[in-house]
Protein backbone atom coordinates (compact mmCIF):
# COMPACT_ATOMS: atom_id res chain seq x y z
CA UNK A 1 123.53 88.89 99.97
CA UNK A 2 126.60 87.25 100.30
CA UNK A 3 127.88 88.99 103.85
CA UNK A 4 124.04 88.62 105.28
CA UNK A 5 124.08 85.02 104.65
CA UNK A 6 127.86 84.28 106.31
CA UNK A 7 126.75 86.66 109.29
CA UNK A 8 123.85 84.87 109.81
CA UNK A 9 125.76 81.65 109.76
CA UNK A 10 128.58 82.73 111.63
CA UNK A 11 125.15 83.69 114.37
CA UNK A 12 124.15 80.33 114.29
CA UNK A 13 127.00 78.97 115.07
CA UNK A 14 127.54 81.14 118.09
CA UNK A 15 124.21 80.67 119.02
CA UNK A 16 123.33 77.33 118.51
CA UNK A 17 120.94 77.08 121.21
CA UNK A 18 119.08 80.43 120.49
CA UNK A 19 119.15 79.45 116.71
CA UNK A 20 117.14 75.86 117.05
CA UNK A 21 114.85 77.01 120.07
CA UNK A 22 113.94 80.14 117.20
CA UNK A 23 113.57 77.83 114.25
CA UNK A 24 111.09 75.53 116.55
CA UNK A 25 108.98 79.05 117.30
CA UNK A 26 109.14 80.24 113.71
CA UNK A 27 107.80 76.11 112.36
CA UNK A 28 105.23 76.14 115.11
CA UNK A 29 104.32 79.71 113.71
CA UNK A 30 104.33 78.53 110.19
CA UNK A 31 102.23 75.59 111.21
CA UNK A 32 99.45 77.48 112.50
CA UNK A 33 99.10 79.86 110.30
CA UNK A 34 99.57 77.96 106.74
CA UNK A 35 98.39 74.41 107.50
CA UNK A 36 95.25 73.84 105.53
CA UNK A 37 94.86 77.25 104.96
CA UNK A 38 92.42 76.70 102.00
CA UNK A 39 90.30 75.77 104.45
CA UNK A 40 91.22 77.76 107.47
CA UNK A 41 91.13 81.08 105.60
CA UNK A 42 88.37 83.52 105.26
CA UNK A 43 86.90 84.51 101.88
CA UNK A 44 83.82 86.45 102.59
CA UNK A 45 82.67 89.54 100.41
CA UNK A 46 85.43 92.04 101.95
CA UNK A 47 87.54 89.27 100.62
CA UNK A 48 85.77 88.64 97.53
CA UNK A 49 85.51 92.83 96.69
CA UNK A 50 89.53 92.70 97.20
CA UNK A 51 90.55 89.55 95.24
CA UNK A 52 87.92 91.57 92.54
CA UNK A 53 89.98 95.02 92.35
CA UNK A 54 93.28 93.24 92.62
CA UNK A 55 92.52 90.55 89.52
CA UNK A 56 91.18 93.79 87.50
CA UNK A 57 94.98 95.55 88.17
CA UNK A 58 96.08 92.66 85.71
CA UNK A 59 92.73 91.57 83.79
CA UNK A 60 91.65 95.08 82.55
CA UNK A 61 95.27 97.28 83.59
CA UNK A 62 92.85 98.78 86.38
CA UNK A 63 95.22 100.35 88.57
CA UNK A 64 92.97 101.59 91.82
CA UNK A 65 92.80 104.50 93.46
CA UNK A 66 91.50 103.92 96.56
CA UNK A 67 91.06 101.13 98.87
CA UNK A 68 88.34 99.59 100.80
CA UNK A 69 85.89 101.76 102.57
CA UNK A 70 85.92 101.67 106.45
CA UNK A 71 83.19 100.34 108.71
CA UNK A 72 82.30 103.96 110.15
CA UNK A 73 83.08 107.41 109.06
CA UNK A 74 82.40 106.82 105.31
CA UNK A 75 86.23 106.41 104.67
CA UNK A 76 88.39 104.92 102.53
CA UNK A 77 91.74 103.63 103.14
CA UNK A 78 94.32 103.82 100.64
CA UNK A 79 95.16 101.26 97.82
CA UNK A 80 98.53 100.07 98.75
CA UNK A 81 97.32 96.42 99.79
CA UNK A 82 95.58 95.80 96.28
CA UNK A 83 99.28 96.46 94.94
CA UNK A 84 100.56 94.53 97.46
CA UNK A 85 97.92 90.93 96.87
CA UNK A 86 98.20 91.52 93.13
CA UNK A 87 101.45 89.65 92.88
CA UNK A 88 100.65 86.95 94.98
CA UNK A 89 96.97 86.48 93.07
CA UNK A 90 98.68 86.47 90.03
CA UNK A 91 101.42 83.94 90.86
CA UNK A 92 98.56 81.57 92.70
CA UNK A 93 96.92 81.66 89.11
CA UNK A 94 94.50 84.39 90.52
CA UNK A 95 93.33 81.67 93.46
CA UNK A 96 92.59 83.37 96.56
CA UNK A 97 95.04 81.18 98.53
CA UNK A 98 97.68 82.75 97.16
CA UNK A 99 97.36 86.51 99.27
CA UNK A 100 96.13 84.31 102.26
CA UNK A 101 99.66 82.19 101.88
CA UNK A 102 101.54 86.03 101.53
CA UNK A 103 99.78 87.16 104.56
CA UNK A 104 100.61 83.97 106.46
CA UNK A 105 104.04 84.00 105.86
CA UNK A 106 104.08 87.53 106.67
CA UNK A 107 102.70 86.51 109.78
CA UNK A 108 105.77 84.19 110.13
CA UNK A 109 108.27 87.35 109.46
CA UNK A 110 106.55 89.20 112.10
CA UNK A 111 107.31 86.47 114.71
CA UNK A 112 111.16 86.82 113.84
CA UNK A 113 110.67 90.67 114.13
CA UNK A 114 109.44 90.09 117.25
CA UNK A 115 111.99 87.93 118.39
CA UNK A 116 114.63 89.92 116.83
CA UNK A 117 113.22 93.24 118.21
CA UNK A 118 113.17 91.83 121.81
CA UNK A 119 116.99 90.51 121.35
CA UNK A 120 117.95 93.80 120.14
CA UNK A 121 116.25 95.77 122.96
CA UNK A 122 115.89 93.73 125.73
CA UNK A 123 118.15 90.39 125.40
CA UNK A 124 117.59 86.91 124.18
CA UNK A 125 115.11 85.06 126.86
CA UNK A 126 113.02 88.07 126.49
CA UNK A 127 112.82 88.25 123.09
CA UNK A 128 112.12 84.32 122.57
CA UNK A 129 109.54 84.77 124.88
CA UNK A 130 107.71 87.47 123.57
CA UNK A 131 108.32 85.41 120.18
CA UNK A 132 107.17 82.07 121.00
CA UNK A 133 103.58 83.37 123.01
CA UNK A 134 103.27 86.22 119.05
CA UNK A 135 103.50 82.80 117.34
CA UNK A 136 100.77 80.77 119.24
CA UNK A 137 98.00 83.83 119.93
CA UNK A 138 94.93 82.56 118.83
CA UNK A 139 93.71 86.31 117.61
CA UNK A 140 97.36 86.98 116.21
CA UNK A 141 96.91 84.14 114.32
CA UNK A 142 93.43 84.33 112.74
CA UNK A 143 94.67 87.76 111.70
CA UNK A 144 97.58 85.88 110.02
CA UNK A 145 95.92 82.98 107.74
CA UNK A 146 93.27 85.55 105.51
CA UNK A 147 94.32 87.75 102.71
CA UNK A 148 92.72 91.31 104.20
CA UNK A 149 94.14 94.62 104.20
CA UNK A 150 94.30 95.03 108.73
CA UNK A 151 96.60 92.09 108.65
CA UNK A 152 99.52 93.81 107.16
CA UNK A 153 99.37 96.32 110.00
CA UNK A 154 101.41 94.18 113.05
CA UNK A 155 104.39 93.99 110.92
CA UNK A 156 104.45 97.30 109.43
CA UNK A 157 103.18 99.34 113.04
CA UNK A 158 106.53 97.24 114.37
CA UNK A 159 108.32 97.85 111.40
CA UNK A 160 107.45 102.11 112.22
CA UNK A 161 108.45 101.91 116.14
CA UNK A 162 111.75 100.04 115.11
CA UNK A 163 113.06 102.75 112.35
CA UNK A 164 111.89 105.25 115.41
CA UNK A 165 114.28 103.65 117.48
CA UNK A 166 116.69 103.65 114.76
CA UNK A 167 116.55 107.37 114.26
CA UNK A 168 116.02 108.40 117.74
CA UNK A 169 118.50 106.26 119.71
CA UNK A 170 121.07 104.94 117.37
CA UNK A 171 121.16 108.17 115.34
CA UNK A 172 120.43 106.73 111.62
CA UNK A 173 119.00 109.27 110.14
CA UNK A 174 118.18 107.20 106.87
CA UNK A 175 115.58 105.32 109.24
CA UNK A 176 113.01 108.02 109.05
CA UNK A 177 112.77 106.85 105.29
CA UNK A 178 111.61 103.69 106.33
CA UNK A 179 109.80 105.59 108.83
CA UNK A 180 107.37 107.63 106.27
CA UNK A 181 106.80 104.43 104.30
CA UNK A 182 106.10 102.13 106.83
CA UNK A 183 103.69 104.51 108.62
CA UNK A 184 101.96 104.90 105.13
CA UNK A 185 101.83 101.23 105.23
CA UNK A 186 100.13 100.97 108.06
CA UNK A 187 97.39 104.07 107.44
CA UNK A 188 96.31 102.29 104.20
CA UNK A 189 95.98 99.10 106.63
CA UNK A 190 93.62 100.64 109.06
CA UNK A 191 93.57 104.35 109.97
CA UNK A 192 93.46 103.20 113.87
CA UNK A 193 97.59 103.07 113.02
CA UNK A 194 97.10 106.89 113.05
CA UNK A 195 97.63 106.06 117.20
CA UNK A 196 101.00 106.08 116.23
CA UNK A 197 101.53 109.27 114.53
CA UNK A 198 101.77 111.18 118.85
CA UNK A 199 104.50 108.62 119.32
CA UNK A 200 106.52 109.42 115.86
CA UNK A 201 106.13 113.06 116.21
CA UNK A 202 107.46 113.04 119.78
CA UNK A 203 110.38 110.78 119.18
CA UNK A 204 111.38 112.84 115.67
CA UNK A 205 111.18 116.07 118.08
CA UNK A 206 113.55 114.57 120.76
CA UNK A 207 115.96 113.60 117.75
CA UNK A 208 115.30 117.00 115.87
CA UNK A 209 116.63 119.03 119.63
CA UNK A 210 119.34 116.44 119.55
CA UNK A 211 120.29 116.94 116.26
CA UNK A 212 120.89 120.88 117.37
CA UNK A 213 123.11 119.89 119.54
CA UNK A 214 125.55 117.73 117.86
CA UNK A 215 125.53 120.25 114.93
CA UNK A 216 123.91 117.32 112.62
CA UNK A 217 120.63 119.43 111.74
CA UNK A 218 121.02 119.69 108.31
CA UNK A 219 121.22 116.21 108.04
CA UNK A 220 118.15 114.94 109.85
CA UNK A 221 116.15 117.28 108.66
CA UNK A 222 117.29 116.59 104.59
CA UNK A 223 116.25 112.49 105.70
CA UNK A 224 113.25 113.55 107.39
CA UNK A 225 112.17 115.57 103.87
CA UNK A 226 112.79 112.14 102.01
CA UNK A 227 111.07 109.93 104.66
CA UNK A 228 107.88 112.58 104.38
CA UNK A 229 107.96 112.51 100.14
CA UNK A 230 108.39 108.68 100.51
CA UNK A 231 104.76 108.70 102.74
CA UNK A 232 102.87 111.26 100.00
CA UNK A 233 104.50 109.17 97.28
CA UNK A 234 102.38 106.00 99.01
CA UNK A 235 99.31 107.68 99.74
CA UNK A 236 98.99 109.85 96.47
CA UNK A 237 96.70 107.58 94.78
CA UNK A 238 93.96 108.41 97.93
CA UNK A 239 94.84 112.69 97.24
CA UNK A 240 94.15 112.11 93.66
CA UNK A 241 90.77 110.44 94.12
CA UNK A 242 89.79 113.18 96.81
CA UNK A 243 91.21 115.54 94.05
CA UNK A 244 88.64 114.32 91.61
CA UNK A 245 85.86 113.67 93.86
CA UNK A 246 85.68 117.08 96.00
CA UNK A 247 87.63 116.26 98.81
CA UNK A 248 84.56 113.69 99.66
CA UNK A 249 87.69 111.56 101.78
CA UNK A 250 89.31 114.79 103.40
CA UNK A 251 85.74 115.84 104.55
CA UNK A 252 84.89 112.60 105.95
CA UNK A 253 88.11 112.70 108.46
CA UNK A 254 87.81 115.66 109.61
CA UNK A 255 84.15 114.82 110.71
CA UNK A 256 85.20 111.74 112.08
CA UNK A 257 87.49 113.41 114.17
CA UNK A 258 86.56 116.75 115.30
CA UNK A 259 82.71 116.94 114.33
CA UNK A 260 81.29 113.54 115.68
CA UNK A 261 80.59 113.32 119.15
CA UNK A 262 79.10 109.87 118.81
CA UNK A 263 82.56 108.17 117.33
CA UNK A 264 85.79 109.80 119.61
CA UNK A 265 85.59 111.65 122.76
CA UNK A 266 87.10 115.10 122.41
CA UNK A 267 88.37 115.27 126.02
CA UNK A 268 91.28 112.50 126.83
CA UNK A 269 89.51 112.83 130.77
CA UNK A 270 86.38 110.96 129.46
CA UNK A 271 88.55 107.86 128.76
CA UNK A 272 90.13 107.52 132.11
CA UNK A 273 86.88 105.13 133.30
CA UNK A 274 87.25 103.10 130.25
CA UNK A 275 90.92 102.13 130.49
CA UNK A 276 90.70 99.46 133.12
CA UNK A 277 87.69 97.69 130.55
CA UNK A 278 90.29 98.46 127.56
CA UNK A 279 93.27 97.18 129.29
CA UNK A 280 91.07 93.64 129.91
CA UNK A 281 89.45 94.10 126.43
CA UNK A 282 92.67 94.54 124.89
CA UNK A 283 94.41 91.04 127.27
CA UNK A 284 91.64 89.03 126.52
CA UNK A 285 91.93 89.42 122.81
CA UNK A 286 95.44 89.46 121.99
CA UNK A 287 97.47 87.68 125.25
CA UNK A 288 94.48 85.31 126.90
CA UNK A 289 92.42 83.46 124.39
CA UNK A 290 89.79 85.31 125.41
CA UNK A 291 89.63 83.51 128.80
CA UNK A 292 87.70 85.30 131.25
CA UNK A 293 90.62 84.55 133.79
CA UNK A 294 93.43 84.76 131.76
CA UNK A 295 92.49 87.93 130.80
CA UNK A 296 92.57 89.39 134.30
CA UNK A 297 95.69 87.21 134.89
CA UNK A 298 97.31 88.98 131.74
CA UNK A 299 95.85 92.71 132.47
CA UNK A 300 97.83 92.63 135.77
CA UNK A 301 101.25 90.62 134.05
CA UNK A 302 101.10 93.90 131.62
CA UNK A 303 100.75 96.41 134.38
CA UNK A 304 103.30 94.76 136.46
CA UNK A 305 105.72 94.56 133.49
CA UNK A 306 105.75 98.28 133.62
CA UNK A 307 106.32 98.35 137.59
CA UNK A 308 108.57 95.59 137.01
CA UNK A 309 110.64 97.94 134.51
CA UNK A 310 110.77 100.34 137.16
CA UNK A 311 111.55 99.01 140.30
CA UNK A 312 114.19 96.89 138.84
CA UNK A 313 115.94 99.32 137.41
CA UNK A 314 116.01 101.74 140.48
CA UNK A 315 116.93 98.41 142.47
CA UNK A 316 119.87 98.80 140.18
CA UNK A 317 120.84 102.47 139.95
CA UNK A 318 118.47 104.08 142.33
CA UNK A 319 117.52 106.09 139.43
CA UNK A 320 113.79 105.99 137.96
CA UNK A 321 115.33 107.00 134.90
CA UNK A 322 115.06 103.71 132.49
CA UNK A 323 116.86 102.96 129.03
CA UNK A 324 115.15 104.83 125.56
CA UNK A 325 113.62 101.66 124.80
CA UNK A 326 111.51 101.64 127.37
CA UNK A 327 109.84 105.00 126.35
CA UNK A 328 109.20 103.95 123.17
CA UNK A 329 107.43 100.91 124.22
CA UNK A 330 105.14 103.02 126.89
CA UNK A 331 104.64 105.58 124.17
CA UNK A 332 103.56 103.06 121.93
CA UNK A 333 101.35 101.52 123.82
CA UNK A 334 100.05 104.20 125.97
CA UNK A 335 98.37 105.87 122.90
CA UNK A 336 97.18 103.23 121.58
CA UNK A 337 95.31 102.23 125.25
CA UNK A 338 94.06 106.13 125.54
CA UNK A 339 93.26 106.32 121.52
CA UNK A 340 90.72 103.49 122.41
CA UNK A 341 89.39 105.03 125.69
CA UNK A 342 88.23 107.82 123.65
CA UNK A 343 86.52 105.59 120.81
CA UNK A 344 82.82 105.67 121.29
CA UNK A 345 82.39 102.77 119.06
CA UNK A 346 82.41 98.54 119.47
CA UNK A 347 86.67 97.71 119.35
CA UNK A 348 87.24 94.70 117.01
CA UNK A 349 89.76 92.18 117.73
CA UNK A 350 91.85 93.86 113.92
CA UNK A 351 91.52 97.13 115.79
CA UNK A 352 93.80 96.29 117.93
CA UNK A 353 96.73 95.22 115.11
CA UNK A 354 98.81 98.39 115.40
CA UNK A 355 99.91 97.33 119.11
CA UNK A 356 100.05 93.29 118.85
CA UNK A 357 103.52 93.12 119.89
CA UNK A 358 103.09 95.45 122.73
CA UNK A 359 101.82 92.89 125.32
CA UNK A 360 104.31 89.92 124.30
CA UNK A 361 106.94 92.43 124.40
CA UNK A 362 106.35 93.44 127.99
CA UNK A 363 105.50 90.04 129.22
CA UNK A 364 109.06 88.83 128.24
CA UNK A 365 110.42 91.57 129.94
CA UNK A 366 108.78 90.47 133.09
CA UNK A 367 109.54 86.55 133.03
CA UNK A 368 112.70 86.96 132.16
CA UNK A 369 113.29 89.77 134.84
CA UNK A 370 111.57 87.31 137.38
CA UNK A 371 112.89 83.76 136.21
CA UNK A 372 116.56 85.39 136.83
CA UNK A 373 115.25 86.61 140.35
CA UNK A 374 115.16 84.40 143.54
CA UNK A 375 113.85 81.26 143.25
CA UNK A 376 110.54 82.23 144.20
CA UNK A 377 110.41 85.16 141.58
CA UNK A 378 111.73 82.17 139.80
CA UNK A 379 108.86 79.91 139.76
CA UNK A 380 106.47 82.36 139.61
CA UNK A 381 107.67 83.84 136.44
CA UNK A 382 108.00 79.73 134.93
CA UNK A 383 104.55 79.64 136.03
CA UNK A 384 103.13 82.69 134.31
CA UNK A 385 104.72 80.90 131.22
CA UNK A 386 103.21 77.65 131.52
CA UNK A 387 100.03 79.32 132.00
CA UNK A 388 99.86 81.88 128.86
CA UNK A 389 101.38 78.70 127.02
CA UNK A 390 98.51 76.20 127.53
CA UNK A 391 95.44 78.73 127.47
CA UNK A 392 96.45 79.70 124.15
CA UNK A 393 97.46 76.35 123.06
CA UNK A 394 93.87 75.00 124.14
CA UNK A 395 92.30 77.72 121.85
CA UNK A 396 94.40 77.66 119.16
CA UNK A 397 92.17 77.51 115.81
CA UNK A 398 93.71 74.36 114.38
CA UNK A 399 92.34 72.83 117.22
CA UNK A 400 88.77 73.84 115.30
CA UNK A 401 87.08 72.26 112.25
CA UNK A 402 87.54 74.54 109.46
CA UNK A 403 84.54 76.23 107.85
CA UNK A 404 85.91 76.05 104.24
CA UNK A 405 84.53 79.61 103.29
CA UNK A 406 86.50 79.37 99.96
CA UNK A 407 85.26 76.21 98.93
CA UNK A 408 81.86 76.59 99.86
CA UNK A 409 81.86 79.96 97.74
CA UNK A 410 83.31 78.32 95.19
CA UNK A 411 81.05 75.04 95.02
CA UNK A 412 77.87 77.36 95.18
CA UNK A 413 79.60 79.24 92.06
CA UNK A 414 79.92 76.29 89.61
CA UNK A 415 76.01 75.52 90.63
CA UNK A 416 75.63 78.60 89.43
CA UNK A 417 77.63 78.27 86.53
CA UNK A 418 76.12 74.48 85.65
CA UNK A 419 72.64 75.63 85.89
CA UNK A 420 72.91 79.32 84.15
CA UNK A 421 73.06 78.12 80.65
CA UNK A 422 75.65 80.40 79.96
CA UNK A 423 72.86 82.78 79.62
CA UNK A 424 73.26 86.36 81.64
CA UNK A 425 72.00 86.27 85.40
CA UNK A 426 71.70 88.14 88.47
CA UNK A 427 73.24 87.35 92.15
CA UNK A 428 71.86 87.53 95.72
CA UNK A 429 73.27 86.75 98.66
CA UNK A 430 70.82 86.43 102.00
CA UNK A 431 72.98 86.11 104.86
CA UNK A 432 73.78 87.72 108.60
CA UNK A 433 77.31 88.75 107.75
CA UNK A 434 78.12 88.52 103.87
CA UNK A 435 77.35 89.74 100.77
CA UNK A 436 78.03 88.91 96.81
CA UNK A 437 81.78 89.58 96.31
CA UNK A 438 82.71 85.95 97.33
CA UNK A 439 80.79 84.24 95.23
CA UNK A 440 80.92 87.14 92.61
CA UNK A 441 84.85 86.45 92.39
CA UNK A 442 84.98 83.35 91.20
CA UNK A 443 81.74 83.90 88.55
CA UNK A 444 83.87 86.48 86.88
CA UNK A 445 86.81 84.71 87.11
CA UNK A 446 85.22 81.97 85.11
CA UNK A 447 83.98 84.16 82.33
CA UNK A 448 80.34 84.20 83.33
CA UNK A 449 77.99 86.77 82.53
CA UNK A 450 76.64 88.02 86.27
CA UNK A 451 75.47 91.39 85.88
CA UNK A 452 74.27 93.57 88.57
CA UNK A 453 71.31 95.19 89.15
CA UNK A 454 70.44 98.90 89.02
CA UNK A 455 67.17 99.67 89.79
CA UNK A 456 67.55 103.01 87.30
CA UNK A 457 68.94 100.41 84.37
CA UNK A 458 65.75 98.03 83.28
CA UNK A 459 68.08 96.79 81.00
CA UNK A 460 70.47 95.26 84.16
CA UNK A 461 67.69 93.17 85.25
CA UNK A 462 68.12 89.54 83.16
CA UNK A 463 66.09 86.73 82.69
CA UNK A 464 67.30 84.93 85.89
CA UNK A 465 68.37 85.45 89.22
CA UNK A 466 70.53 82.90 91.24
CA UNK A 467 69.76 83.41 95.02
CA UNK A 468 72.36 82.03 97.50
CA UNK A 469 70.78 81.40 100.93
CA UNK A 470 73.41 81.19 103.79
CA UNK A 471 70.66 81.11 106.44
CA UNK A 472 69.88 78.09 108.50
CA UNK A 473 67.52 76.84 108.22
CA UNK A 474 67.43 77.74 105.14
CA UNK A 475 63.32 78.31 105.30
CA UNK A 476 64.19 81.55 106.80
CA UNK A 477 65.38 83.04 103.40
CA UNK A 478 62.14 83.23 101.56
CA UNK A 479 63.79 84.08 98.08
CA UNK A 480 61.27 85.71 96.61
CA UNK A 481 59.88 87.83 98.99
CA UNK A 482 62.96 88.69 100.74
CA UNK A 483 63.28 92.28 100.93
CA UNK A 484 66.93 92.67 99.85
CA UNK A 485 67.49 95.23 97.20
CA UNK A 486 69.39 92.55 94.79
CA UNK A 487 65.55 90.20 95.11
CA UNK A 488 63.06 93.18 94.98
CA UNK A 489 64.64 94.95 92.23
CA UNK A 490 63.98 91.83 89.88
CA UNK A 491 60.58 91.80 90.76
CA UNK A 492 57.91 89.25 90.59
CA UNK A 493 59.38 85.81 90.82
CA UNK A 494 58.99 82.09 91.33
CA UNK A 495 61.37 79.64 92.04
CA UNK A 496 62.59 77.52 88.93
CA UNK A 497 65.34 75.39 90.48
CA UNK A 498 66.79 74.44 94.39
CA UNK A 499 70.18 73.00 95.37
CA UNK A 500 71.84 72.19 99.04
CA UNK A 501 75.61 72.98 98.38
CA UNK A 502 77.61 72.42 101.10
CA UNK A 503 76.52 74.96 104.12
CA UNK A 504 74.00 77.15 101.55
CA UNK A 505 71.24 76.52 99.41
CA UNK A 506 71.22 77.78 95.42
CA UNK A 507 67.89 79.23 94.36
CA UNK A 508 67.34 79.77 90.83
CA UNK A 509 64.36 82.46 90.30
CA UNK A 510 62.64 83.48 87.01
CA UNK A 511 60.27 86.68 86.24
CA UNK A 512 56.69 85.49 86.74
CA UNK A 513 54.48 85.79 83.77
């Protein structure tokens, strides 16, 4: 720890200019994604169900399995990020905050990776650039406040492409370690990371025929053997629960992948119309605030990073043939672009985690190729800068009033608590996009008796049910008549109690007599 800390001072003293223009990119970072977080962060019922199974790993020595189930395909990721928001729950005296705060600072480390990755492969404008535009995205950084298991994937899908680099290029063959357990990281994140596995197994074949050569064989394939136990190791706990449960998660992927025509295209020539709508999809999300201009503005900054790339370099050796890093970057993202061509399905902003670096990347490859151009190439690349800068400065969250999801969940949870009598009761949640686990959390963490319902179990159906109604207006939730399973399977009811906390209204119900 010693020799990292003097060579990192000895850096900043070499680099003083580099260092404080960093440090004001990583506290501008830090600002936006932990200021006020309490209020800033989501905690919904994804949130909720997680902060539930992590608490239990402590509570009742609960270690899980598996990991949250997946919006299409019936699967279920692997359990690595409950072991990962455990500590941090536990620390934060099991408050939520305390994985948002670990994913936020996270976030942070990501920016330096960034930053650091760009320096490495590029050189220092470029990688301060592609930096300082990571740190202010406004989708990078709601993906970078919330404690939720896609969030971990940016970090950990760069974290994979640099130990490819590692191994491939520099010839460390103790990189495909990291490797296997990064990768693993990021399946158990979201299994759209498996868009990486083309660009790992290409890369580890290049290095295996290169390995031949310089007689070092043995070697990479020994690491490789380690780096592949090290990524079974991390997603045993997901073979042992398809062990016990008939393969039910094994069966699932493969119909998700070979035997359903209505998620992914079997034929890569079916996504060649969608790319151009992916490409401006993908801008708009992640480099242009979702500006409808911007995002056309950053579509054709991305393609003409890669002519850029190019041109310059056959300016320079009239050779198209451009340094490794630049494969690994078009690998990277070209995948990812084509993986999402063939997906049949909406694309989510989180879907698009595994290549968030990508476009900042490129971009500061491109200013800093034109801003050290003529002085026309020159302005035009400052002004490219400006412009990315300010669009995503206008939308940046902060600039939003928060919509306290935490405290609202757990404000409606002590009504409930106050007005239960301590006495057993049942939860419902009526809402467009949420369900019990939020409130849920906090009613178990408090040591109240919420049981719920099975409509085979008479005996799960208490005296009361507490209804929380997060439409608006709120005479649209009808509580009991509402045909969610949680209100019909208590039956005949009137309603015994009503309170307006914050954005929701409490119902108490009782069985009619």
């Amino acid at each position: 720890m010693k020799n990292i800390a003097g060579k990192f001072i000895n850096w900043v003293k070499n680099n003083r200019k580099e260092a404080i223009i960093l440090g004001i990119i990583l506290l501008v970072a830090a600002i936006c994604r932990l200021y006020r977080i309490d209020q800033y962060m989501t905690f919904l019922g994804d949130e909720g169900r997680d902060a539930i199974i992590a608490r239990r790993i402590f509570t009742e020595l609960h270690p899980p399995l598996i990991g949250p189930g997946t919006s299409v395909g019936n699967l279920y990721l692997g359990p690595l990020y409950y072991y990962m928001m455990a500590p941090a729950l536990l620390i934060a005296n099991f408050s939520p905050v305390g994985p948002a705060v670990q994913i936020a600072l996270l976030g942070v480390i990501t920016v330096g990776f960034v930053w650091y990755v760009g320096r490495k492969w590029f050189n220092t404008t470029a990688g301060l650039i592609a930096a300082g535009l990571f740190a202010i995205s406004p989708t990078v950084i709601y993906y970078s406040r919330s404690s939720w298991n896609p969030n971990i994937m940016p970090f950990f899908a760069l974290l994979t492409i640099y130990s490819v680099w590692k191994f491939w290029h520099e010839g460390k063959c103790n990189w495909l370690i990291v490797t296997g357990l990064a990768f693993a990281a990021v399946l158990q994140s979201h299994y759209l990371g498996l868009l990486l596995a083309p660009t790992i197994f290409i890369f580890w074949l290049l290095t295996y025929f290169k390995s031949k050569k310089t007689k070092e064989v043995k070697v990479f394939i020994g690491k490789s053997l380690i780096g592949l136990v090290g990524f079974i190791a991390l997603m045993s706990p997901l073979f042992f629960f398809d062990v016990r449960h008939n393969w039910m998660n094994a069966k699932s992927m493969y119909t998700f992948l070979a035997g359903s025509q209505t998620t992914v295209s079997v034929s890569p020539l079916t996504a060649i119309p969608k790319l151009p709508g992916v490409i401006n999809l993908f801008s708009s999300s992640v480099v242009a605030a979702k500006n409808t201009t911007g995002a056309v503005v950053a579509s054709i900054v991305l393609i003409g990073a890669i002519i850029w790339i190019f041109a310059a370099n056959y300016l320079k050796k009239k050779s198209f043939k451009i340094p490794d890093q630049y494969w690994l970057i078009f690998s990277w993202i070209g995948f990812g672009i084509l993986g999402f061509g063939l997906y049949k399905q909406s694309i989510y902003d989180h879907y698009f985690g595994f290549i968030f670096p990508v476009p900042f990347l490129l971009i500061g490859i491109l200013i800093t190729g034109l801003i050290t151009s003529g002085k026309l190439l020159k302005w035009l690349g400052f002004a490219l800068l400006v412009y990315l800068i300010i669009i995503n400065l206008i939308a940046n969250p902060l600039l939003k009033s928060p919509h306290r999801f935490l405290q609202g969940s757990v404000n409606a949870s002590k009504t409930i608590e106050k007005y239960s009598g301590g006495k057993p009761f049942n939860l419902a949640i009526i809402a467009d996009n949420n369900y019990e686990a939020g409130y849920e959390y906090f009613l178990l963490k408090d040591n109240y008796p919420v049981i719920d319902i099975d409509a085979q179990k008479p005996e799960t159906i208490t005296d009361q049910l507490f209804v929380v109604c997060e439409l608006l207006p709120s005479n649209k939730c009808d509580p009991t008549h509402n045909p969610k399973a949680q209100v019909a399977n208590f039956g005949w009811s009137k309603i015994e109690g009503v309170w307006n906390v914050d954005a929701t209204v409490v119902y108490r119900l009782v069985h009619t007599k």
